[in-house]
Protein backbone atom coordinates (compact mmCIF):
# COMPACT_ATOMS: atom_id res chain seq x y z
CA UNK A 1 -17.77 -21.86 -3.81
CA UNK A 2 -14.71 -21.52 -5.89
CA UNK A 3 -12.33 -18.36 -6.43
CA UNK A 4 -12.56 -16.78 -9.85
CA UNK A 5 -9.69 -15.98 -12.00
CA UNK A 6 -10.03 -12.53 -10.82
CA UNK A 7 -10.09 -12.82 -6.97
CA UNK A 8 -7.47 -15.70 -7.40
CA UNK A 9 -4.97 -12.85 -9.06
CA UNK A 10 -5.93 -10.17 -6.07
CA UNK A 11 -4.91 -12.83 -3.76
CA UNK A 12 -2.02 -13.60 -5.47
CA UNK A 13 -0.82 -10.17 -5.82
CA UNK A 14 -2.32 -8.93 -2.44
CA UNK A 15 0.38 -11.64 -1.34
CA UNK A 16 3.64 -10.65 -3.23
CA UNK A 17 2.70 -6.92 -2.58
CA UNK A 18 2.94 -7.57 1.25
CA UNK A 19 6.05 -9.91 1.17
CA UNK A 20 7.86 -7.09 -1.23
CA UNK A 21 6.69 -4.29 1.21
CA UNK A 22 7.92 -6.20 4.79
CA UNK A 23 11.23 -6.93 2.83
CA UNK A 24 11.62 -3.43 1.67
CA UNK A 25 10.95 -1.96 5.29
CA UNK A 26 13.26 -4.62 6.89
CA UNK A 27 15.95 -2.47 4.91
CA UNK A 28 14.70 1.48 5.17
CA UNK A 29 14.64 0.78 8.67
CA UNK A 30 18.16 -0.03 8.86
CA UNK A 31 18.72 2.63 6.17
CA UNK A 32 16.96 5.34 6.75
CA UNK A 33 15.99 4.78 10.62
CA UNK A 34 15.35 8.20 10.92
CA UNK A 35 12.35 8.57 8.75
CA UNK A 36 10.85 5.71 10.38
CA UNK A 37 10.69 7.31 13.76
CA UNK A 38 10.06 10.52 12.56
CA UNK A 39 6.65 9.16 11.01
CA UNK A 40 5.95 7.13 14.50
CA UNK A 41 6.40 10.44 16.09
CA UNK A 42 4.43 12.64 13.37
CA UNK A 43 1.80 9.84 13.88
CA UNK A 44 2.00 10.68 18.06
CA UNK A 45 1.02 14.02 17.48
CA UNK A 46 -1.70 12.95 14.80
CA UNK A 47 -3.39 11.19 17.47
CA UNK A 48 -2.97 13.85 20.46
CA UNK A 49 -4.11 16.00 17.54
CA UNK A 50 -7.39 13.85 16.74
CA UNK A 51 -8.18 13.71 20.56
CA UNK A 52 -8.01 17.40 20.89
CA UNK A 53 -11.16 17.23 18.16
CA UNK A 54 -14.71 17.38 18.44
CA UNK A 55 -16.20 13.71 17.89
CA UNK A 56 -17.71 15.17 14.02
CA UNK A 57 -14.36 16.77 12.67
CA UNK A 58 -11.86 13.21 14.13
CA UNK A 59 -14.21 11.20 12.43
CA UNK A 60 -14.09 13.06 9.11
CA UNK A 61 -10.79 13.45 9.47
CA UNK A 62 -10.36 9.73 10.11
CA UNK A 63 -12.77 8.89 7.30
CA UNK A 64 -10.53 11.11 5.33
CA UNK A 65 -7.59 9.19 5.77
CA UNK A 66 -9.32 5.44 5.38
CA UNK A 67 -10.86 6.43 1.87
CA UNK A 68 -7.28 7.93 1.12
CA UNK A 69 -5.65 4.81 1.80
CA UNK A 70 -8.14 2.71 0.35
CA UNK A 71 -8.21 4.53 -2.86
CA UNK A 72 -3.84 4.27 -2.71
CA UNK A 73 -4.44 0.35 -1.86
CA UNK A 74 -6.07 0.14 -5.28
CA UNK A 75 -4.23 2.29 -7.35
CA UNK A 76 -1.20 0.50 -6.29
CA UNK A 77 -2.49 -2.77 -7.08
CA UNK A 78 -3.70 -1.49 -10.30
CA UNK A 79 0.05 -0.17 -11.03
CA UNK A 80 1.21 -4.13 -9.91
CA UNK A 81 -0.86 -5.63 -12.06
CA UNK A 82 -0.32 -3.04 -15.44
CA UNK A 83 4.03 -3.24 -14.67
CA UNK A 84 3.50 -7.27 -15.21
CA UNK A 85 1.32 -7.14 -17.52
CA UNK A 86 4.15 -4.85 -19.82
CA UNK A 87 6.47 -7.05 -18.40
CA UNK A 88 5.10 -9.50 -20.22
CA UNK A 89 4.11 -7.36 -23.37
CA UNK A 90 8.11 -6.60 -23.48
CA UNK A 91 9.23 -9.73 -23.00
CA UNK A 92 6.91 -11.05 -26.10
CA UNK A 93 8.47 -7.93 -27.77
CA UNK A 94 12.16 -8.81 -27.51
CA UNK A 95 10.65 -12.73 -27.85
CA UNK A 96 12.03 -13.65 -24.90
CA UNK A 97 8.88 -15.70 -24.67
């Protein structure tokens, strides 16, 4: 069965998105190296944290955080896709192309 425009695009920027993000952490990490390990060890305690928890309240609170980043997976896509699309809009503006 073949890929529609659509899932073609989410494929295609699914891609670039993940490329962009490895690049940019390549450099934080040798930036900022500090935040990085203070978010491994925030994470650490998270989990001692979650294991502390009664079954019920880790799994909402793991729910929780799954939906969260779900819902920030999209909304960043949705960002990508609206920044090239007035890329493109400004471009035609200054007729460029």
């Amino acid at each position: 069965m073949a890929m529609s425009q659509e899932e073609i695009l989410e494929v295609v920027i699914t891609e670039i998105t993940e490329k962009s993000l490895s690049e940019l952490r390549d450099t934080e990490r040798n930036n900022q190296p500090d935040l990085y390990h203070e978010v491994k060890e925030l994470s650490n305690k998270v989990v001692k944290i979650l294991a502390q928890m009664s079954e019920e309240d880790r799994e909402t609170i793991e729910q929780y955080f799954d939906q969260k980043d779900r819902l920030t997976s999209k909304e960043l896509k949705h960002l990508y896709l609206q920044g090239a699309k007035d890329c493109v809009a400004l471009l035609k503006y200054l007729k460029i192309i």
